[in-house]
C-alpha atoms as a PDB file:
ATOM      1  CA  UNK A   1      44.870 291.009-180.186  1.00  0.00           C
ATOM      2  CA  UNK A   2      45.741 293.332-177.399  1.00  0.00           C
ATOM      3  CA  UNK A   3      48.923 295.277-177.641  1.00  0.00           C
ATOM      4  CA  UNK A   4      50.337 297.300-174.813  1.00  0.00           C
ATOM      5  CA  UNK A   5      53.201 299.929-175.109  1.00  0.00           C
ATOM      6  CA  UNK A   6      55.361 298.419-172.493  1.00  0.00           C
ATOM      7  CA  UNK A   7      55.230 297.855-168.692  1.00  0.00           C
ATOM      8  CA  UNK A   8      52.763 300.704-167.720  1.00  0.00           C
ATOM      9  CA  UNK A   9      50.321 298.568-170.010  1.00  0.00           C
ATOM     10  CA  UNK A  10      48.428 300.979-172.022  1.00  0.00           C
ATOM     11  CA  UNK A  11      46.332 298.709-173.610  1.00  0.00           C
ATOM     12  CA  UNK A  12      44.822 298.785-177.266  1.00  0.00           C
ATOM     13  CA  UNK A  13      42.948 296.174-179.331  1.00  0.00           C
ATOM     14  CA  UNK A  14      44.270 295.576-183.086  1.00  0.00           C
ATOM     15  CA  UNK A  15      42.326 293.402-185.211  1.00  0.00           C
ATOM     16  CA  UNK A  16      44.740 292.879-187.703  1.00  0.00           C
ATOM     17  CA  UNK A  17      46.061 289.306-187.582  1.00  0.00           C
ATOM     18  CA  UNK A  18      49.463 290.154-186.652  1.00  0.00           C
ATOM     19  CA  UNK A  19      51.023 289.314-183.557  1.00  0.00           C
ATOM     20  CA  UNK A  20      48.229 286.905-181.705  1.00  0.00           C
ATOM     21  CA  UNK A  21      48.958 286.147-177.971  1.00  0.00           C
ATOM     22  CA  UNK A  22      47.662 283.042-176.281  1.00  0.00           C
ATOM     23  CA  UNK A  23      46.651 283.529-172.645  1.00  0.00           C
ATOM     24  CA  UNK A  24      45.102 286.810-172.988  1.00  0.00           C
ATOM     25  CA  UNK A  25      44.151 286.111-169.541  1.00  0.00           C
ATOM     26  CA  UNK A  26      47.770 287.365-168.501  1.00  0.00           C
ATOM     27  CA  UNK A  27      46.841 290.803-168.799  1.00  0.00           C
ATOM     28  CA  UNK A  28      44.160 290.807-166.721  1.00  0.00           C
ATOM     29  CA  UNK A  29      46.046 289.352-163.576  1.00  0.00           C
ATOM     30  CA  UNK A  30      48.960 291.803-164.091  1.00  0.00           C
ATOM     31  CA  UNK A  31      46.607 294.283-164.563  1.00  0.00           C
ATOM     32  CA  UNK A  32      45.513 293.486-161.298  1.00  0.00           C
ATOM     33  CA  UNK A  33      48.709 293.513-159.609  1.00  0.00           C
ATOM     34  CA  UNK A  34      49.270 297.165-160.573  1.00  0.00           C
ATOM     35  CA  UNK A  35      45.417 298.758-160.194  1.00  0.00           C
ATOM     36  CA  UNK A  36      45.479 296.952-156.446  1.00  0.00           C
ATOM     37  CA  UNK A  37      49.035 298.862-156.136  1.00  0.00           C
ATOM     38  CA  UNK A  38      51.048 295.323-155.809  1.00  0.00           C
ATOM     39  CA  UNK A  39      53.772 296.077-158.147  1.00  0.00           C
ATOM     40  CA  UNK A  40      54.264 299.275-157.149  1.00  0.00           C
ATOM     41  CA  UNK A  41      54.357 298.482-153.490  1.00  0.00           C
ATOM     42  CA  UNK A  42      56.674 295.489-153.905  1.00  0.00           C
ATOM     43  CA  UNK A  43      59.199 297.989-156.328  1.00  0.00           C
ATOM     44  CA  UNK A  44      58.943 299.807-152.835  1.00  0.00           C
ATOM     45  CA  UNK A  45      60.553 297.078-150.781  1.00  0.00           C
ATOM     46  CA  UNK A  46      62.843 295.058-153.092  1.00  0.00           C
ATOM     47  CA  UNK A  47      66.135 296.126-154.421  1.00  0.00           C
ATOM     48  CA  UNK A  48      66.759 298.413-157.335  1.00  0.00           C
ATOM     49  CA  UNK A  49      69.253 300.041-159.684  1.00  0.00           C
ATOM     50  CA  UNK A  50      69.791 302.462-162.063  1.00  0.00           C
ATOM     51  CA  UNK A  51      72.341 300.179-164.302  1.00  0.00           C
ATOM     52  CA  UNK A  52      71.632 299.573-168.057  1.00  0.00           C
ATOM     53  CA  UNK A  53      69.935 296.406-168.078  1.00  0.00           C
ATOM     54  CA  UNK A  54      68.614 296.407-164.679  1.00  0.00           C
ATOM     55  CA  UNK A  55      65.165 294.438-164.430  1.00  0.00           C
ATOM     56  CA  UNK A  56      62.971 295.543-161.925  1.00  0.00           C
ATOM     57  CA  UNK A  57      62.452 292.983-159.306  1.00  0.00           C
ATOM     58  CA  UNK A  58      58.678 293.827-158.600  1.00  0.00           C
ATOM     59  CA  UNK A  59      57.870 293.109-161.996  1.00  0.00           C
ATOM     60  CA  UNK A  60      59.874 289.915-162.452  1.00  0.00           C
ATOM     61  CA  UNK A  61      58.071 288.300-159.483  1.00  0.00           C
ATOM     62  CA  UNK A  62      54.398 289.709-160.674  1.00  0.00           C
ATOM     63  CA  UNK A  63      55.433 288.306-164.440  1.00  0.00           C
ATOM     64  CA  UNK A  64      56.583 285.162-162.677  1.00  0.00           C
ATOM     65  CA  UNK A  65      53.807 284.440-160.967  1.00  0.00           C
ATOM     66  CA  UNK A  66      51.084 284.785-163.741  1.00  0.00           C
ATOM     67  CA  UNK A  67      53.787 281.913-165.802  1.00  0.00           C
ATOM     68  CA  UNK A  68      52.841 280.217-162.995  1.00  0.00           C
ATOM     69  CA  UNK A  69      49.421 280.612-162.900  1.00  0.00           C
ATOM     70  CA  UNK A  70      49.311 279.766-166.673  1.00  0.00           C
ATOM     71  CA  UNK A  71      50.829 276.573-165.872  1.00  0.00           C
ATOM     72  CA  UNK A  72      54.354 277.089-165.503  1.00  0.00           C
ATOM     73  CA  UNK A  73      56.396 274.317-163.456  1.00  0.00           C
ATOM     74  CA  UNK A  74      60.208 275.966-163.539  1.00  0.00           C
ATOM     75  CA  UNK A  75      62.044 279.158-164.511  1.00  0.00           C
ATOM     76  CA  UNK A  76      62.498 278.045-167.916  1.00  0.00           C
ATOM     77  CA  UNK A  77      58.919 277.231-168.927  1.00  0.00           C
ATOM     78  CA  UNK A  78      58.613 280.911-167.224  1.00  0.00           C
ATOM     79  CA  UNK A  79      60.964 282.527-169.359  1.00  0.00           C
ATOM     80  CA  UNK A  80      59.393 280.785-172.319  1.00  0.00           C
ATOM     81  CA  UNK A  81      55.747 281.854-171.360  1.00  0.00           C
ATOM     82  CA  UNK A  82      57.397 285.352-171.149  1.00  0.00           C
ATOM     83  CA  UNK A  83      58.349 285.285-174.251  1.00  0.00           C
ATOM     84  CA  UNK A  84      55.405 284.526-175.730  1.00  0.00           C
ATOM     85  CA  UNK A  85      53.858 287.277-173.960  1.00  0.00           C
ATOM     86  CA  UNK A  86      56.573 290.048-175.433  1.00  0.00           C
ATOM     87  CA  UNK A  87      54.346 291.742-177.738  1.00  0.00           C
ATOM     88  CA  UNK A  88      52.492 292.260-174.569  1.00  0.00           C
ATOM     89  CA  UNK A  89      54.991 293.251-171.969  1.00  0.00           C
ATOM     90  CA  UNK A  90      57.755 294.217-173.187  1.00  0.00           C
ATOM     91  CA  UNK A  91      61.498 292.447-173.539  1.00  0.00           C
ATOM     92  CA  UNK A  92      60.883 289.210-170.659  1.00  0.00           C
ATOM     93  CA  UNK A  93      63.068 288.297-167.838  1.00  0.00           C
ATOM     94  CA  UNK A  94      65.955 285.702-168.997  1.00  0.00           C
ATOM     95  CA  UNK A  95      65.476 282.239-166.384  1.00  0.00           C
ATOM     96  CA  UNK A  96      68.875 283.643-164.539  1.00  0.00           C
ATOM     97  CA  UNK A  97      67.324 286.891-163.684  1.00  0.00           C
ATOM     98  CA  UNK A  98      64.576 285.239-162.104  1.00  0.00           C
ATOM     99  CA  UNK A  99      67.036 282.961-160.639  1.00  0.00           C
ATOM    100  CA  UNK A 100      69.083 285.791-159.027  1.00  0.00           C
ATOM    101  CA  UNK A 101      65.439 287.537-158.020  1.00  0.00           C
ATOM    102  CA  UNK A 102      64.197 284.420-155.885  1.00  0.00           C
ATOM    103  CA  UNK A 103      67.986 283.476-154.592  1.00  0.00           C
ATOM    104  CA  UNK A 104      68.230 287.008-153.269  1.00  0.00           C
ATOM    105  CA  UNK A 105      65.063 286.466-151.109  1.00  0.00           C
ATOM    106  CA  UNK A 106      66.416 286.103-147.510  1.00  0.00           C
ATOM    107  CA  UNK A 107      64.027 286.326-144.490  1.00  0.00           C
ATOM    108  CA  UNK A 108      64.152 290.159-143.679  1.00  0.00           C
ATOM    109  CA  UNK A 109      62.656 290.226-147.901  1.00  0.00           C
ATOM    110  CA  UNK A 110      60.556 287.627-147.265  1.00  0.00           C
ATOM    111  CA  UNK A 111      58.692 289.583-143.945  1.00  0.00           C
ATOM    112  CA  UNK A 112      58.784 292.917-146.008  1.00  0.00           C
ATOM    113  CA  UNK A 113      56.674 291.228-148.745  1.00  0.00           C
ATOM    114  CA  UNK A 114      54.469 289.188-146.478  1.00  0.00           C
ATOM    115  CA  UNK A 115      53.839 293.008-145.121  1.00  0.00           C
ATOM    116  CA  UNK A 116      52.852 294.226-148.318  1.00  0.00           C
ATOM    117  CA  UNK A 117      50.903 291.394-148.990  1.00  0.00           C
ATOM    118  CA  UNK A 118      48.938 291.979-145.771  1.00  0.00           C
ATOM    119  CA  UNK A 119      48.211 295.538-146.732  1.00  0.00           C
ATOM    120  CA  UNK A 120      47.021 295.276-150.223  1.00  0.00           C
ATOM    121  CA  UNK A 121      44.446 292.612-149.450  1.00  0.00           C
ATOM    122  CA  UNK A 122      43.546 294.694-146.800  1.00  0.00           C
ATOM    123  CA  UNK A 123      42.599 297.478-149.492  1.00  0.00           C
ATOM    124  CA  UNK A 124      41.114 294.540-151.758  1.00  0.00           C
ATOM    125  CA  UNK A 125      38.891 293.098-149.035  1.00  0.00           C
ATOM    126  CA  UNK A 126      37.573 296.864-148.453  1.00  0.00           C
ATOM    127  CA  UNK A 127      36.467 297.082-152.201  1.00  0.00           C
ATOM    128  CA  UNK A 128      34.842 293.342-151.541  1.00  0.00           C
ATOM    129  CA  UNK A 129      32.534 294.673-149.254  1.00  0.00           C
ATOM    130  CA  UNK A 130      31.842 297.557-151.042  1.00  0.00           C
ATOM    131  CA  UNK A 131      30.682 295.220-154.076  1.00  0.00           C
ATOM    132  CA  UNK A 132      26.602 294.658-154.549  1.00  0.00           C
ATOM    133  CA  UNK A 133      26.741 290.941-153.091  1.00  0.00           C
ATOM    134  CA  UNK A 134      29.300 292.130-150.227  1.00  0.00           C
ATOM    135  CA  UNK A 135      31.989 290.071-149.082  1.00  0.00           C
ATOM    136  CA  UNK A 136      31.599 286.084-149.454  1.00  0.00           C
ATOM    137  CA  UNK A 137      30.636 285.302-146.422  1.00  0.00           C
ATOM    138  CA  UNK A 138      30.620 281.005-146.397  1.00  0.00           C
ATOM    139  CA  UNK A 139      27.629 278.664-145.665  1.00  0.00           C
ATOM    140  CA  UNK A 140      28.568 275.899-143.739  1.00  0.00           C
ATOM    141  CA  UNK A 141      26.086 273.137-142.811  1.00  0.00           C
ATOM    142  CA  UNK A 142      23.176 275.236-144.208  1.00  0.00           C
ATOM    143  CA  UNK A 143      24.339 278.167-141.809  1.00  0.00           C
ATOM    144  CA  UNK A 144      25.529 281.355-143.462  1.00  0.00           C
ATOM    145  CA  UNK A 145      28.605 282.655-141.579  1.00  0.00           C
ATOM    146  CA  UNK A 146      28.440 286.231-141.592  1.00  0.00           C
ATOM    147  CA  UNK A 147      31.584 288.126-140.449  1.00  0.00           C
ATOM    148  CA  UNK A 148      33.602 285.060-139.825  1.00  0.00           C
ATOM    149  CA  UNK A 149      36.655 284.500-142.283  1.00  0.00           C
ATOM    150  CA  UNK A 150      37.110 280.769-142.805  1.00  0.00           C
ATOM    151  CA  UNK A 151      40.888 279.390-142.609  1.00  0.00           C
ATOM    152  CA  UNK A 152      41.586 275.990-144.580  1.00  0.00           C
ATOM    153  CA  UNK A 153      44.796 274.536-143.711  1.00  0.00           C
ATOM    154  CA  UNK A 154      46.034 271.288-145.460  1.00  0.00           C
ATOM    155  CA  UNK A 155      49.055 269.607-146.718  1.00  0.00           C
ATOM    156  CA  UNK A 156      49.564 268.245-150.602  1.00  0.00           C
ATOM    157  CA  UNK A 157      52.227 265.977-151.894  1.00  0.00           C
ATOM    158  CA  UNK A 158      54.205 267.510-154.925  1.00  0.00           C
ATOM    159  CA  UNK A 159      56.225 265.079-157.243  1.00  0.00           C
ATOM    160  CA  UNK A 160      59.774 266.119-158.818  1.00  0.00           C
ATOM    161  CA  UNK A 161      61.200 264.361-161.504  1.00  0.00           C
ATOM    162  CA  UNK A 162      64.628 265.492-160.136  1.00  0.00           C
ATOM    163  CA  UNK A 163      66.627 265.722-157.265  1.00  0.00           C
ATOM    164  CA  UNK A 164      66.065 269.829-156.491  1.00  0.00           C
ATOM    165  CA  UNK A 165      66.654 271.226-153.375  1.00  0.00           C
ATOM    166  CA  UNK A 166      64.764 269.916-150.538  1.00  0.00           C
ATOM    167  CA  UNK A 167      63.448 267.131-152.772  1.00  0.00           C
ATOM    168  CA  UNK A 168      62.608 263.739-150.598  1.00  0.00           C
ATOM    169  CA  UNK A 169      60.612 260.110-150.639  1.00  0.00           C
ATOM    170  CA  UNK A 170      57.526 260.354-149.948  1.00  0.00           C
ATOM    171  CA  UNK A 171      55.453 258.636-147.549  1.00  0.00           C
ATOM    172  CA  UNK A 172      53.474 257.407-150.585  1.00  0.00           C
ATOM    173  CA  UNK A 173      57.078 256.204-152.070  1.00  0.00           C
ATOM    174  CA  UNK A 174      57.340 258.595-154.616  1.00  0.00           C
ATOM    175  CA  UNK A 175      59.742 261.760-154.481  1.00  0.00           C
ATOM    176  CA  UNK A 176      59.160 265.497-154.110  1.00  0.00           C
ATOM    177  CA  UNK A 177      57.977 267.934-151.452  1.00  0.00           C
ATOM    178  CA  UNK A 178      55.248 268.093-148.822  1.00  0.00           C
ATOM    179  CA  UNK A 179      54.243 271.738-148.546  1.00  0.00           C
ATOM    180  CA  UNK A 180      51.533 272.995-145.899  1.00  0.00           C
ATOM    181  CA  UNK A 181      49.288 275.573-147.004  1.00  0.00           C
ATOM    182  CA  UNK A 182      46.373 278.003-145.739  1.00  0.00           C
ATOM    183  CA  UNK A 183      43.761 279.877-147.492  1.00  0.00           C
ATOM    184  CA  UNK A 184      40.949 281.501-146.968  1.00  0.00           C
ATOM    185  CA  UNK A 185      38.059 280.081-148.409  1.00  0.00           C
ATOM    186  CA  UNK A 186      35.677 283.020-148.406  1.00  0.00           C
ATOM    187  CA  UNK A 187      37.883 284.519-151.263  1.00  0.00           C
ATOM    188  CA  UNK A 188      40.335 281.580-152.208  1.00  0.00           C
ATOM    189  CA  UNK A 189      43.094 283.289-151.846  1.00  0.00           C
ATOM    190  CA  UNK A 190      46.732 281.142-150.629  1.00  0.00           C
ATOM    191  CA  UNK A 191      47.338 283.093-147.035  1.00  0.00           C
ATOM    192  CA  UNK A 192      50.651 281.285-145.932  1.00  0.00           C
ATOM    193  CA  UNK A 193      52.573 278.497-147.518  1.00  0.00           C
ATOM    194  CA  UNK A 194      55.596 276.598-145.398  1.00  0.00           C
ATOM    195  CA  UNK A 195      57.758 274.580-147.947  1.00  0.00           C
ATOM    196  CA  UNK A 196      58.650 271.512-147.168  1.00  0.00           C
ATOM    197  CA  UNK A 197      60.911 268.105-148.066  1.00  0.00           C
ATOM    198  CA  UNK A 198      58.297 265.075-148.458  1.00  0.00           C
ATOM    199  CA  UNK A 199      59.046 263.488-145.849  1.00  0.00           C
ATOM    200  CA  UNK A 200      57.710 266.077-143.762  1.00  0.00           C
ATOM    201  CA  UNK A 201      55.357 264.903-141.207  1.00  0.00           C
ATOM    202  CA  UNK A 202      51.657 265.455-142.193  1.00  0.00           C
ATOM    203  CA  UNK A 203      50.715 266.552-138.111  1.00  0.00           C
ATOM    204  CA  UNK A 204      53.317 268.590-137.553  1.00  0.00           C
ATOM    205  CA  UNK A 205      52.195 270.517-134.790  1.00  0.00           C
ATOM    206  CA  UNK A 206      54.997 273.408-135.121  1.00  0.00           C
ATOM    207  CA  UNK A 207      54.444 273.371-138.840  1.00  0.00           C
ATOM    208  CA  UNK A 208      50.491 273.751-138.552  1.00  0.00           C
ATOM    209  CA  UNK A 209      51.373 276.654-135.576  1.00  0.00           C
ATOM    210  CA  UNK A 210      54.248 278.522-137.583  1.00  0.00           C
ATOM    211  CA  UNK A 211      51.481 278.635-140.993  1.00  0.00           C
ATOM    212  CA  UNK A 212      48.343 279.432-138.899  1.00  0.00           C
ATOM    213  CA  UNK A 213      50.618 282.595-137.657  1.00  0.00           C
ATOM    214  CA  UNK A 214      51.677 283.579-141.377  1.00  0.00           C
ATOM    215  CA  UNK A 215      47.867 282.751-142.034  1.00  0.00           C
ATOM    216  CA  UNK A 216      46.860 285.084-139.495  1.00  0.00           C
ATOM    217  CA  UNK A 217      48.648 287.648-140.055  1.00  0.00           C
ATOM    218  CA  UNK A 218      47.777 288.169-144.096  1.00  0.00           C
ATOM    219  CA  UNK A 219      43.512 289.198-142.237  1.00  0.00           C
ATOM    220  CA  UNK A 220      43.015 293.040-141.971  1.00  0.00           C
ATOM    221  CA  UNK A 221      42.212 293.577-138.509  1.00  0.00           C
ATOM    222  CA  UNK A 222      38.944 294.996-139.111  1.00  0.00           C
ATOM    223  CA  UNK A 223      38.115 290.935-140.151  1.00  0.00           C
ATOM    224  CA  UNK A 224      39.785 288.947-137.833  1.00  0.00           C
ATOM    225  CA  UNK A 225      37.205 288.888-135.095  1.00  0.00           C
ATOM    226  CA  UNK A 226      36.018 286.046-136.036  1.00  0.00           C
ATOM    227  CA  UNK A 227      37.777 283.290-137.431  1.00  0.00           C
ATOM    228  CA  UNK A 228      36.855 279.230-138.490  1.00  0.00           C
ATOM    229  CA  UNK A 229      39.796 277.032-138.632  1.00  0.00           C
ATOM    230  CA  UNK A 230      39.501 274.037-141.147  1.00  0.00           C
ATOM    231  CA  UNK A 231      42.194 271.032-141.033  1.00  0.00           C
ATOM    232  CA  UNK A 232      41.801 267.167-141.780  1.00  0.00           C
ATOM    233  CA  UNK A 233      42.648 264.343-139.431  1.00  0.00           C
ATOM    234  CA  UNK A 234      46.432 265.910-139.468  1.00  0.00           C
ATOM    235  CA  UNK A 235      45.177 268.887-137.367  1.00  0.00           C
ATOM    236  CA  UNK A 236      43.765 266.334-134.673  1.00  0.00           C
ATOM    237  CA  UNK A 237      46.905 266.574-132.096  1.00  0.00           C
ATOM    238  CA  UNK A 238      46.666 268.337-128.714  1.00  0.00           C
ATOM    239  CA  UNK A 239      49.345 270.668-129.032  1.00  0.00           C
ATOM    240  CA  UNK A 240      47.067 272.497-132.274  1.00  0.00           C
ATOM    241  CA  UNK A 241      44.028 272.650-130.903  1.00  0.00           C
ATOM    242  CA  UNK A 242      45.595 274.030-127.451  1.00  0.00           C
ATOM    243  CA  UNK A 243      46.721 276.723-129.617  1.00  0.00           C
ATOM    244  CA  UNK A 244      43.606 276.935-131.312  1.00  0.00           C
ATOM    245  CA  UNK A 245      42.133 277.669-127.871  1.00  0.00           C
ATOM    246  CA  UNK A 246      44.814 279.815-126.655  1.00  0.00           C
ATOM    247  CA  UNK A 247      43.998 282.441-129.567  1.00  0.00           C
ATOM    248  CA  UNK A 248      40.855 283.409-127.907  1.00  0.00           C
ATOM    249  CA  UNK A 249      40.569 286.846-126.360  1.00  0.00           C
ATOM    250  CA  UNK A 250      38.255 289.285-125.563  1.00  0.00           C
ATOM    251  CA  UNK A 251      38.460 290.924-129.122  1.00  0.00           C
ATOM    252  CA  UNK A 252      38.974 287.504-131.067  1.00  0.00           C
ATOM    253  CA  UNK A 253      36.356 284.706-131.239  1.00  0.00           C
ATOM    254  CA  UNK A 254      39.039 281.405-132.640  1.00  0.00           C
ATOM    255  CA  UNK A 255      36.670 278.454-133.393  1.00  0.00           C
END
């Protein structure tokens, strides 16, 4: 097993028996977070307190988002994931902390994380090219696209089995949300999500603008001179490809 002395995770392996942790996997991705400076940078920008008790908010959202990684589909499955992972981390964060976390997310935290977002990939995408094979540059139709960072944008239908917030038919009758997404496909990395109710138009030209923006934003300059853009048939409307074309400038090839 792997034990770790709390949240600064100084790791040790124990082959007694005692103690076994599934998803061992967990460490590595918070491990992550904190050698790429994520949690610390996030600590940096969301609130914090001195009271007894107090949970850090950095490390609530980094925890939270490895439950969901492992498979988690609410706070509760979250907090029982965390749980699970105590021997690991430390005393988890209760379902209403991570409640309070998320609920205290308005728009000015929202662009402060999207911020630090931007700049830690741009720190992760130097050690990428720094690597033997370099950074993944794609092949597309048997053409290797060196220096151009390929943008996938698409929508996906998400069921609910309950009426949450937002929560609407479908336009395949069944009931849930219709998020749009983009992500960069040389590293596969989720760039800019827009959450949406289901019945959310799938060619949405101000919803495929307002992502491609978020999208755009999340590239380190020093890789944005070139960029692909990737939709399906609901990307085939005037308005996006106008923008598409109105991106181009003298420093910026948009294709």
């Amino acid at each position: 097993m792997v034990e770790s002395t709390g949240w600064d995770r100084r790791l040790s392996v124990v082959a007694d028996g005692k103690r076994l942790i599934g998803h061992a996997g967990a460490v590595l991705l918070c491990r992550c977070a904190d050698r790429t400076g994520l949690t610390v940078a996030l600590a940096q920008v969301l609130p914090s307190s001195t009271a007894t008790g107090w949970r850090e908010r950095a490390a609530v959202l980094v925890q939270l988002a490895v439950a969901i990684a492992l498979g988690a589909a609410n706070l509760s499955e979250a907090e029982q994931l965390q749980l699970h992972h105590r021997p690991l981390f430390g005393p988890m964060a209760s379902d209403s902390t991570a409640r309070r976390t998320l609920a205290a997310l308005d728009e000015e935290s929202l662009a402060k994380i999207a911020s630090v977002r931007a700049r830690v990939r741009r720190h992760v995408w130097s050690l990428l090219h720094l690597r033997p094979g370099g950074f993944p540059w794609l092949t597309v139709a048997g053409k290797r696209l060196t220096s151009w960072i390929v943008i996938d944008l698409d929508a996906t239908v998400i069921t609910s089995a309950s009426k949450k917030v937002g929560a609407a038919v479908t336009f395949k009758k069944t009931f849930g949300f219709h998020p749009l997404a983009a992500w960069c496909a040389n590293t596969a990395e989720p760039l800019a999500m827009l959450l949406r109710p289901s019945n959310a138009g799938a060619n949405t030209v101000t919803d495929h603008i307002a992502v491609l923006a978020d999208a755009l934003a999340q590239i380190p300059s020093s890789s944005a001179a070139r960029i692909l853009v990737r939709v399906d048939g609901a990307g085939a409307t005037h308005g996006l490809l106008e923008h598409l074309e109105a991106l181009n400038t003298l420093r910026r090839t948009v294709r």
